[in-house]
N, C-alpha and C. Protein backbone atom coordinates (compact mmCIF):
# COMPACT_ATOMS: atom_id res chain seq x y z
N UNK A 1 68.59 -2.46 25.16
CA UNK A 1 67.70 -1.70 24.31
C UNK A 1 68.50 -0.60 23.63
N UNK A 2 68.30 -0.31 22.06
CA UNK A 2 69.09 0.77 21.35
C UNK A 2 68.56 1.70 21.60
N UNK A 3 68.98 2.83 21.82
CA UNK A 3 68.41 4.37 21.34
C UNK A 3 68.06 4.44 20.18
N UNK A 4 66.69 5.02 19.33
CA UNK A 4 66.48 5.25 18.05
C UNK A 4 67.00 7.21 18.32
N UNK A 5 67.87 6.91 17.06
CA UNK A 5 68.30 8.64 16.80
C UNK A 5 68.06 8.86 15.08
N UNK A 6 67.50 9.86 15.01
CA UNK A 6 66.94 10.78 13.89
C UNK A 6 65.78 9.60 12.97
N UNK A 7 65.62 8.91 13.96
CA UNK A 7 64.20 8.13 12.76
C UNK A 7 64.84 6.47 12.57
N UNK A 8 65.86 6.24 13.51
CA UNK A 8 66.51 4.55 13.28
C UNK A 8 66.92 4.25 14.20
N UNK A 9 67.55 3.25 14.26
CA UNK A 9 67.52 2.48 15.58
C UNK A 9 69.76 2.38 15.23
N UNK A 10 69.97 3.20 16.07
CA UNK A 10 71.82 3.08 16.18
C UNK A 10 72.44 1.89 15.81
N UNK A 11 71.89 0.94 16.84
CA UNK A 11 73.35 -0.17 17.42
C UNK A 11 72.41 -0.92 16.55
N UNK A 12 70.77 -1.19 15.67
CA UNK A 12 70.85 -2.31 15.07
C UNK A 12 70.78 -2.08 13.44
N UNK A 13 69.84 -0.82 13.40
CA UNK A 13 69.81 -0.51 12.02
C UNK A 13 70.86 0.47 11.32
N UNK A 14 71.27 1.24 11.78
CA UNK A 14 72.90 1.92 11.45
C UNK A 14 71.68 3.08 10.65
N UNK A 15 72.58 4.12 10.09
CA UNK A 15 71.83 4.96 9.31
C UNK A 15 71.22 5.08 8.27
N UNK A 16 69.88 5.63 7.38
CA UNK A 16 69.34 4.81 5.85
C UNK A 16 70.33 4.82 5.04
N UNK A 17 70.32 4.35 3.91
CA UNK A 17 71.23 5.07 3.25
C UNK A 17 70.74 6.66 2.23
N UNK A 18 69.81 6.93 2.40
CA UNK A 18 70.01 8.31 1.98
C UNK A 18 70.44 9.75 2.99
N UNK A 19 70.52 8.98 3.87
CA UNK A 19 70.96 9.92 4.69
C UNK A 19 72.13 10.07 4.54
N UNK A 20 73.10 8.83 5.03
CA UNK A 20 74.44 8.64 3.81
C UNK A 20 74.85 9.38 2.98
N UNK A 21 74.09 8.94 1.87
CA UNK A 21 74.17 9.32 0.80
C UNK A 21 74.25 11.31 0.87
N UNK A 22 73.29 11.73 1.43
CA UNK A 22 72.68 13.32 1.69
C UNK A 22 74.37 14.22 2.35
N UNK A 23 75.20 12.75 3.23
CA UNK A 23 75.83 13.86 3.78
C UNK A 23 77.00 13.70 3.26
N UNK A 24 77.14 12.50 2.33
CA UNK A 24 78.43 12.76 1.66
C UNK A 24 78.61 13.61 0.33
N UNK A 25 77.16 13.77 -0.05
CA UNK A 25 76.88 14.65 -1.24
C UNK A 25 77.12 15.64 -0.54
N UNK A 26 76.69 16.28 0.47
CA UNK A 26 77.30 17.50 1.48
C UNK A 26 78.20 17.81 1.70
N UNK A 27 79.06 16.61 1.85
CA UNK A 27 80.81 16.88 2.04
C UNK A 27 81.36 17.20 0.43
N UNK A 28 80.54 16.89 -0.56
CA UNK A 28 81.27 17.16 -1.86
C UNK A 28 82.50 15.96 -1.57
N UNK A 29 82.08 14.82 -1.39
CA UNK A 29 82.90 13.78 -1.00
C UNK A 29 83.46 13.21 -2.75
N UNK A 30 84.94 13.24 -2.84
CA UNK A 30 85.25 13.28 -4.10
C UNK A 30 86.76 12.36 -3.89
N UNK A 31 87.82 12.10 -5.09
CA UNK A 31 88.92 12.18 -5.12
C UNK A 31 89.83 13.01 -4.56
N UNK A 32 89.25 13.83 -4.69
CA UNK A 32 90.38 14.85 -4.04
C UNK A 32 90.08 15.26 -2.78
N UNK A 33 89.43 14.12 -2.24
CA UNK A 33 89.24 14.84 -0.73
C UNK A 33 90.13 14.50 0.42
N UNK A 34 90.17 15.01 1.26
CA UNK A 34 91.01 14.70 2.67
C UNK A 34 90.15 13.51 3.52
N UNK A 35 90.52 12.28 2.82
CA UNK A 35 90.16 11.25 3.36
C UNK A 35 89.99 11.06 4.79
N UNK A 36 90.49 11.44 5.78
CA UNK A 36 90.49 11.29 7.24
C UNK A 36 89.39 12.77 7.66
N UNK A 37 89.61 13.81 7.45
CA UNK A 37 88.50 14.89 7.36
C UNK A 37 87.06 14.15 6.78
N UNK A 38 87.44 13.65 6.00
CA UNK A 38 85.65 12.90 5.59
C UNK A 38 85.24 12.09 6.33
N UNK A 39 86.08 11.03 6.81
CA UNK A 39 85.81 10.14 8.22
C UNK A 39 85.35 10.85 9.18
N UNK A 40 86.28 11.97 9.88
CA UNK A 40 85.85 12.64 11.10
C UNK A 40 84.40 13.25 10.70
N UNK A 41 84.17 13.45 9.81
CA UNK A 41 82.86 13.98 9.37
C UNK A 41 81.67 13.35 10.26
N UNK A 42 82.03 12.37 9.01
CA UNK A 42 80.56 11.23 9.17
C UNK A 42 80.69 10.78 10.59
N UNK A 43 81.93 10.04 11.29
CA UNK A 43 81.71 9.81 12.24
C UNK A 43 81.35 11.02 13.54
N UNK A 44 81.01 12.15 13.13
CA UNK A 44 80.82 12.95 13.91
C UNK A 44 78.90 13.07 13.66
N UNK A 45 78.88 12.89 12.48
CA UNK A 45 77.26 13.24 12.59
C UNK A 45 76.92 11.99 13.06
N UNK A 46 76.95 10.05 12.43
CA UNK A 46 76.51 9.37 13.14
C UNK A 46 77.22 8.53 14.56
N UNK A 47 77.89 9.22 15.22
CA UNK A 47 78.96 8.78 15.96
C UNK A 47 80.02 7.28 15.80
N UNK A 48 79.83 6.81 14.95
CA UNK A 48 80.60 5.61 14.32
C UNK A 48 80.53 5.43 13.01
N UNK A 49 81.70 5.26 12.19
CA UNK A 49 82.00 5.11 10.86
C UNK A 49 80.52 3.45 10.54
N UNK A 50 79.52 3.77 9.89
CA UNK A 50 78.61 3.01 9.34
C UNK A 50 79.30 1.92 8.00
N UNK A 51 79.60 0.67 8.28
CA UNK A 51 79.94 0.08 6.28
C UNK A 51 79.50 0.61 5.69
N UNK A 52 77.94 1.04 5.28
CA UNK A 52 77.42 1.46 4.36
C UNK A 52 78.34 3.08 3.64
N UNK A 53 78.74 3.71 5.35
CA UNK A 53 79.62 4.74 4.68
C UNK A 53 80.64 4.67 4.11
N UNK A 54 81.51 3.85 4.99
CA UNK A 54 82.66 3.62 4.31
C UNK A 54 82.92 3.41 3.24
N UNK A 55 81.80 1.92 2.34
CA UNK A 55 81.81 1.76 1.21
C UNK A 55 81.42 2.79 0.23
N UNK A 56 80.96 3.55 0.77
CA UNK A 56 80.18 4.33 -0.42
C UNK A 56 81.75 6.05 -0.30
N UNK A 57 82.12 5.88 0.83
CA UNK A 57 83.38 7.08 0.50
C UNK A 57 84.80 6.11 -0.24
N UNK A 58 84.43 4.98 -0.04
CA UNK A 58 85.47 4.34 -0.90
C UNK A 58 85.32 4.50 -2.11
N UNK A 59 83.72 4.38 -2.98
CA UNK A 59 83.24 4.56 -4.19
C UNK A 59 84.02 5.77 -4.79
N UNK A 60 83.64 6.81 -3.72
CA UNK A 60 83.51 8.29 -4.39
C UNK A 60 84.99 8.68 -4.28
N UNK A 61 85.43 8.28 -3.56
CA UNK A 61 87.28 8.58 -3.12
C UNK A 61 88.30 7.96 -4.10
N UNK A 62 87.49 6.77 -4.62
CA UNK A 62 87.94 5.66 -5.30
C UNK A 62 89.62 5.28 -4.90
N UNK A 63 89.11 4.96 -3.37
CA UNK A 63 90.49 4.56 -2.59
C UNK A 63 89.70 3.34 -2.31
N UNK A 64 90.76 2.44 -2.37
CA UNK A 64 90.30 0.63 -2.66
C UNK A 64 89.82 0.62 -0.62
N UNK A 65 88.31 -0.39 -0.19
CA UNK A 65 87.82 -0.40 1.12
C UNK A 65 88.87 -1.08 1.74
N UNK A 66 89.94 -2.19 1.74
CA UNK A 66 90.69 -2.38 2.63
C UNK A 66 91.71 -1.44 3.13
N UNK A 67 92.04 0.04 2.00
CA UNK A 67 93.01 0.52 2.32
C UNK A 67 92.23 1.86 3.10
N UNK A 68 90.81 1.90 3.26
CA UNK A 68 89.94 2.93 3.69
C UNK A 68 89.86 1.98 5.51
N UNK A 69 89.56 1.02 4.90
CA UNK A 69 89.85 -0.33 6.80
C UNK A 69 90.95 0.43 7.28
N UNK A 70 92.14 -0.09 6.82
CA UNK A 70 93.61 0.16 7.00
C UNK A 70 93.98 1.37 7.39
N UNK A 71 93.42 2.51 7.07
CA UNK A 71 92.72 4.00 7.58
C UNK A 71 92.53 3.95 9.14
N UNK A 72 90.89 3.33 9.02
CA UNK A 72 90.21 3.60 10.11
C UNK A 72 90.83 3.02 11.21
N UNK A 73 91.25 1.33 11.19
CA UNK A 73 92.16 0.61 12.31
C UNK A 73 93.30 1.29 13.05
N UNK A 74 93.92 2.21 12.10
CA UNK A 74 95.63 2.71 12.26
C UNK A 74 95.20 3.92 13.17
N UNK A 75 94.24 4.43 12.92
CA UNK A 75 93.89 5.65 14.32
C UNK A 75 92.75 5.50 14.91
N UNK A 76 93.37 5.31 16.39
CA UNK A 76 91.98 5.05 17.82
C UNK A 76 91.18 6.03 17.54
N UNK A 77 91.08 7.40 16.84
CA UNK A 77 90.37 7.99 16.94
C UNK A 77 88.73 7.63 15.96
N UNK A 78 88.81 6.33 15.59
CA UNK A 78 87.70 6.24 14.69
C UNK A 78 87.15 4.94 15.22
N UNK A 79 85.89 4.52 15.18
CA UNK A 79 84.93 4.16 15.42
C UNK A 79 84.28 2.93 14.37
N UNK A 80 84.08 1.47 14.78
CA UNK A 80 83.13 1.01 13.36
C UNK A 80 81.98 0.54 14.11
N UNK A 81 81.98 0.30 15.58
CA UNK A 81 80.81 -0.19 16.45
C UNK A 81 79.91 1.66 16.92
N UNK A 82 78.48 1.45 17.10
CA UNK A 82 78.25 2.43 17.59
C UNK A 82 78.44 2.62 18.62
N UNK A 83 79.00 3.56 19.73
CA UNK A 83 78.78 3.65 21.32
C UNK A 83 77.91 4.32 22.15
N UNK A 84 77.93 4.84 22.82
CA UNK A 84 77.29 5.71 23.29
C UNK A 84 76.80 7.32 23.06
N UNK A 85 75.74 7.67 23.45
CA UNK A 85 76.13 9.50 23.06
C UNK A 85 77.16 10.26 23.91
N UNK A 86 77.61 9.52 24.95
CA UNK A 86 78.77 10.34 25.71
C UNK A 86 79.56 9.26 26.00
N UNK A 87 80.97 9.92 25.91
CA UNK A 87 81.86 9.53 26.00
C UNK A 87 82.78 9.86 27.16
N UNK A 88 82.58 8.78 28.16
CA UNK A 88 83.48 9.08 29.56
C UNK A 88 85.17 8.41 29.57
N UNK A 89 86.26 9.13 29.93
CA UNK A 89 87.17 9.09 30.32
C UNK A 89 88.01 9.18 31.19
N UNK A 90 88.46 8.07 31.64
CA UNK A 90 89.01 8.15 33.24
C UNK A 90 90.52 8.34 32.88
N UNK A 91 91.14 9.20 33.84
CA UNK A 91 92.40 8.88 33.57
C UNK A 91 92.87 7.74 34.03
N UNK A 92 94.28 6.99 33.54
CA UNK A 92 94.89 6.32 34.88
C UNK A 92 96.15 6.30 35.16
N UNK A 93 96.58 7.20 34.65
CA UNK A 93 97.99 8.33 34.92
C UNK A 93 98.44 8.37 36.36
N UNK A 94 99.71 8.57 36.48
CA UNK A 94 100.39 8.02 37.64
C UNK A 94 99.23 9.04 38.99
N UNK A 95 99.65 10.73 38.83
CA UNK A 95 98.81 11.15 39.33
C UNK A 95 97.32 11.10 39.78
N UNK A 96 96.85 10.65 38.86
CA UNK A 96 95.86 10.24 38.98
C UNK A 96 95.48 8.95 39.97
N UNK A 97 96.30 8.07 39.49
CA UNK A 97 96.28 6.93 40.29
C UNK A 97 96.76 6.66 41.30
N UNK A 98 97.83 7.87 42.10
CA UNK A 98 97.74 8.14 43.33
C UNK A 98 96.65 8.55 44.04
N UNK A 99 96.01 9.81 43.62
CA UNK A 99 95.11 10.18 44.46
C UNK A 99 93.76 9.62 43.81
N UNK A 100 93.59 8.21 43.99
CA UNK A 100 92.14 7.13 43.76
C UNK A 100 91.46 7.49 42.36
N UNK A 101 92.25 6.85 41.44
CA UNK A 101 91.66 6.97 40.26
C UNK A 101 90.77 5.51 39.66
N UNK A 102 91.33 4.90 40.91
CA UNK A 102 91.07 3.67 40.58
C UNK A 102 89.41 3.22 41.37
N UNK A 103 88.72 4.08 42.40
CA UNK A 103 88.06 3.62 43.14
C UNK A 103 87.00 4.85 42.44
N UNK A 104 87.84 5.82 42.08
CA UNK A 104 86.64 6.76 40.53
C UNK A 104 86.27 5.84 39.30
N UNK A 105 86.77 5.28 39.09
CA UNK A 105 86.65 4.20 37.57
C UNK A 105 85.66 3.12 37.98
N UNK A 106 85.78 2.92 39.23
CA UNK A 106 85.29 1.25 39.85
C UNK A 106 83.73 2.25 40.20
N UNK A 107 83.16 3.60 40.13
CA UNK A 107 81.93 3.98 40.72
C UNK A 107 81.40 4.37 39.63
N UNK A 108 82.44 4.73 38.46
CA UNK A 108 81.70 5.19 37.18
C UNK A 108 80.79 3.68 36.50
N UNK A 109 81.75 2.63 36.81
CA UNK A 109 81.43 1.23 36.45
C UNK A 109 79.78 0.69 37.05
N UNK A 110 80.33 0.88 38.43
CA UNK A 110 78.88 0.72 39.16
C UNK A 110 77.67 1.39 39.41
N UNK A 111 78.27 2.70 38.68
CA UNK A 111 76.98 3.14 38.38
C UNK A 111 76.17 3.62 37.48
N UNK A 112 77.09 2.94 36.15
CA UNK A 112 76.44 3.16 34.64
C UNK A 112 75.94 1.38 34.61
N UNK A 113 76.49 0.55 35.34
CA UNK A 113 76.54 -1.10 35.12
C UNK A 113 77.03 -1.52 33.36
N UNK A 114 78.11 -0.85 33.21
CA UNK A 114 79.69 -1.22 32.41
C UNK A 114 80.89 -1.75 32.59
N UNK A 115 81.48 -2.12 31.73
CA UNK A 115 82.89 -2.10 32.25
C UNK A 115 83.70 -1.41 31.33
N UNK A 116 85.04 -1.21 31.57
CA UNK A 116 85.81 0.03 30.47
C UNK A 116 85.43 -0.96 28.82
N UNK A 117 85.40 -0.16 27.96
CA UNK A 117 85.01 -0.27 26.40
C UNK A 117 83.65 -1.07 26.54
N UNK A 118 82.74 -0.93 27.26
CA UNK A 118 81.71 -1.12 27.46
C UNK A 118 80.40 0.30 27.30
N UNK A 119 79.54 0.15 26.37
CA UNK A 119 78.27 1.20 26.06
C UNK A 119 77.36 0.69 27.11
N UNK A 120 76.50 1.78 27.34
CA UNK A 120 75.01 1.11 28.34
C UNK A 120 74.12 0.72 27.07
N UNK A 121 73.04 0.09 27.99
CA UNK A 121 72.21 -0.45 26.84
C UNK A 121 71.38 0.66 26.14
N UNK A 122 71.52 1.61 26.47
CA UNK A 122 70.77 2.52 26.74
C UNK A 122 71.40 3.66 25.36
N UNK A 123 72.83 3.36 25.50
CA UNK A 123 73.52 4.05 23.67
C UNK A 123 74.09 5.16 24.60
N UNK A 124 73.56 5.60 25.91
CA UNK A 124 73.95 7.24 26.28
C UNK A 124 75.56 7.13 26.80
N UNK A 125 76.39 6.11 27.15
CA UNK A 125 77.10 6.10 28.19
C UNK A 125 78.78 5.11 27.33
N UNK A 126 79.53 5.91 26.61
CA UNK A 126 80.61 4.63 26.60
C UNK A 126 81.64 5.16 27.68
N UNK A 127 82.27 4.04 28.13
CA UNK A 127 83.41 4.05 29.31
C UNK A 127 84.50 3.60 28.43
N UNK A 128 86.11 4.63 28.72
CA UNK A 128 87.22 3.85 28.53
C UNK A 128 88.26 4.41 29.92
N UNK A 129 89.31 3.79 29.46
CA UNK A 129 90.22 5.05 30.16
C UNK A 129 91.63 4.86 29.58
N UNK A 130 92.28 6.38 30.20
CA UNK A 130 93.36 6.40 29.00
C UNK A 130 94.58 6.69 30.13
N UNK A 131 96.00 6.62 29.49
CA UNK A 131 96.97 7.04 29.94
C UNK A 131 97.28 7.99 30.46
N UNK A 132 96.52 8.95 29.93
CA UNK A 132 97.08 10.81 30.20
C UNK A 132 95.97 11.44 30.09
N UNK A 133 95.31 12.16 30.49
CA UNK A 133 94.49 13.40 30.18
C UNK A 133 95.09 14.32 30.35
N UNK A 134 96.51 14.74 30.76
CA UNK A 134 96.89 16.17 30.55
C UNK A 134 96.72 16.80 31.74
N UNK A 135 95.91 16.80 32.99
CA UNK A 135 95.30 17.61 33.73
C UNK A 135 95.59 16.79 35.14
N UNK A 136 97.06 16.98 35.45
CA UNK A 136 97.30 16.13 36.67
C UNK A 136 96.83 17.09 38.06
N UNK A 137 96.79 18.37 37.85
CA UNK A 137 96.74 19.43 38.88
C UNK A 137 94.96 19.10 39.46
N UNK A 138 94.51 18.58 38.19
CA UNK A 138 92.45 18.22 38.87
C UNK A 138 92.58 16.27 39.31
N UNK A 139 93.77 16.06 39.34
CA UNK A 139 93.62 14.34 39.53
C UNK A 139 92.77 14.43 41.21
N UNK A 140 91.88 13.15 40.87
CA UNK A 140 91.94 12.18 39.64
C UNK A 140 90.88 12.83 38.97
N UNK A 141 90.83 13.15 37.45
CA UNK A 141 90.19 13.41 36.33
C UNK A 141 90.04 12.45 35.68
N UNK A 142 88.47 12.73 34.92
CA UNK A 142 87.52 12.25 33.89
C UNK A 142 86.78 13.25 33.34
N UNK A 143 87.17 12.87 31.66
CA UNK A 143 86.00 13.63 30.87
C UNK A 143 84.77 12.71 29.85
N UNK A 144 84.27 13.82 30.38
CA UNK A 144 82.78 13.43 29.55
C UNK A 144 82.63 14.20 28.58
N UNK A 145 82.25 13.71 27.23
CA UNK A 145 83.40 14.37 25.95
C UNK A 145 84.18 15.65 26.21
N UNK A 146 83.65 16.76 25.64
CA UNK A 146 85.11 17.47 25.72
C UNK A 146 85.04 18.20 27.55
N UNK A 147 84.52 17.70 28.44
CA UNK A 147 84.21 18.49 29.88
C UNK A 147 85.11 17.88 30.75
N UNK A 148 86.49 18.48 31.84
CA UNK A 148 86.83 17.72 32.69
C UNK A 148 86.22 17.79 33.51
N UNK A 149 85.92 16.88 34.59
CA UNK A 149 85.44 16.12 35.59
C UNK A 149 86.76 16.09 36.96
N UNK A 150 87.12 17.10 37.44
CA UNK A 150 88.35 17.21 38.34
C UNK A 150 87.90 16.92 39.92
N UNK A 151 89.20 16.38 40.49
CA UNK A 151 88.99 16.17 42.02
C UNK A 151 88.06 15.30 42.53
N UNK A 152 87.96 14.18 41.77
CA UNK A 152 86.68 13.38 41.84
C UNK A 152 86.72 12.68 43.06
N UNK A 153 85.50 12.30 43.72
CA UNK A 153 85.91 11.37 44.54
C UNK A 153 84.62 10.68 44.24
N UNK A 154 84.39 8.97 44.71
CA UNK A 154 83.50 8.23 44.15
C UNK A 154 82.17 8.50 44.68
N UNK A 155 82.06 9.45 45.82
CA UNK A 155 80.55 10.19 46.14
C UNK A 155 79.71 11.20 45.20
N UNK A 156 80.90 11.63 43.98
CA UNK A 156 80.50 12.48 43.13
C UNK A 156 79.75 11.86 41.94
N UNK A 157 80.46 10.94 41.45
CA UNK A 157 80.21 10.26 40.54
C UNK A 157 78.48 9.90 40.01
N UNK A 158 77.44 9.55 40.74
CA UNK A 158 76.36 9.60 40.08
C UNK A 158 75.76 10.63 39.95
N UNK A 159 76.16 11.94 40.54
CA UNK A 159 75.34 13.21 40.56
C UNK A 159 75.96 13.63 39.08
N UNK A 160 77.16 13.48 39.20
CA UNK A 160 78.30 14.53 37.72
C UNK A 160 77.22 13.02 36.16
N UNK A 161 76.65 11.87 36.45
CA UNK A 161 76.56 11.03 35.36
C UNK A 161 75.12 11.45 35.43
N UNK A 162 74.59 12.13 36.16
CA UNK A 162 73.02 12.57 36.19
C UNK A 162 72.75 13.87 35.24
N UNK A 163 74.05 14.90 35.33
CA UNK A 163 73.71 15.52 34.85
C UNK A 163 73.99 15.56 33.15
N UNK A 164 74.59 14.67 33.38
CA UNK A 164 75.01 14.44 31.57
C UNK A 164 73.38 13.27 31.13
N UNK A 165 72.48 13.15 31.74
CA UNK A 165 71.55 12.21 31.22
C UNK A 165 71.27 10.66 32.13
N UNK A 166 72.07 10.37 32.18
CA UNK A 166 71.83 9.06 33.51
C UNK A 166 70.96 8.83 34.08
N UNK A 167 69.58 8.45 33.78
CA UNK A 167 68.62 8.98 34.71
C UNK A 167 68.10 7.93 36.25
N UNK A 168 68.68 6.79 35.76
CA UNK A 168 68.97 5.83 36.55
C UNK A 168 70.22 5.40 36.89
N UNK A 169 70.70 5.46 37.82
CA UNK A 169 72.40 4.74 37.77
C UNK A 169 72.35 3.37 38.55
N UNK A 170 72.54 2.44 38.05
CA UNK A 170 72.55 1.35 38.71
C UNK A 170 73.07 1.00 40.17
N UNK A 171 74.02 1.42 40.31
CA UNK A 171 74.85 1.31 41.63
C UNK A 171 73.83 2.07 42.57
N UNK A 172 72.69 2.99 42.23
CA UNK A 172 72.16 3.77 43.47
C UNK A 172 70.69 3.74 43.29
């Protein structure tokens, strides 16, 4: 089941297009704009770069859509599927993966019922995990967008996914 956010349905109907339209007229979305700043934009208000946007900042940018693709592909930091409203991150960094990063990842799994690059049905919940978070001194760490999640152990795990919204966790 999708989450409907601001009046549509995310993962099937994507955003109207005047809404689109409303926020790239907002950005003063032009030629001369900072093409990747306009991305982070949009994908910040609807959490994934929409076609409908893309094409239409290709219009106004009048930068040809494969080389606006060619953009979005070349940095992980952008989005064309919708995911979730939060975004969890496991490390799996050496530190980390000494002290059970691996049996934190395997409870976040079982108790959102995901697997890594996996959304709940639900839109609230994407899972990945990355190389580094930076923060070996809280291993094993996970963040839930910008929040670390330190010293985890897998007893923590559905209380810390409750309070971000979870209201059911599968595993419990």
């Amino acid at each position: 089941m999708s989450e409907a956010t601001n009046g549509y349905d995310r993962e099937r109907d994507g955003p109207p297009a005047d809404e689109i339209t409303a926020l790239l007229r907002d950005l003063n979305v032009s030629p001369e704009s900072n093409l990747i700043g306009v991305l982070q934009h949009v994908q910040s208000r609807f959490g994934y770069l929409p076609h409908p946007a893309v094409e239409e900042i290709s219009r106004r940018t009048r930068i040809r859509l494969s080389r606006v693709y060619g953009l979005i592909s070349f940095y992980a930091q952008f989005y064309t599927e919708p995911r979730g409203l939060h975004t969890i991150r496991c490390c799996r960094g050496t530190a980390c993966h000494v002290k059970g990063a691996r049996s934190v990842a395997a409870a976040v799994e079982r108790a959102l019922g995901i697997k890594e690059g996996e959304t709940t049905s639900d839109m609230m919940f994407y899972l990945e995990t990355v190389g580094c978070l930076g923060t070996c001194f809280l291993a094993p760490v996970m963040m839930i967008d910008d929040q670390y999640c330190g010293k985890l152990t897998p007893k923590r795990i559905e209380s810390i996914l409750r309070s971000y919204g979870a209201e059911e966790c599968a595993g419990g």
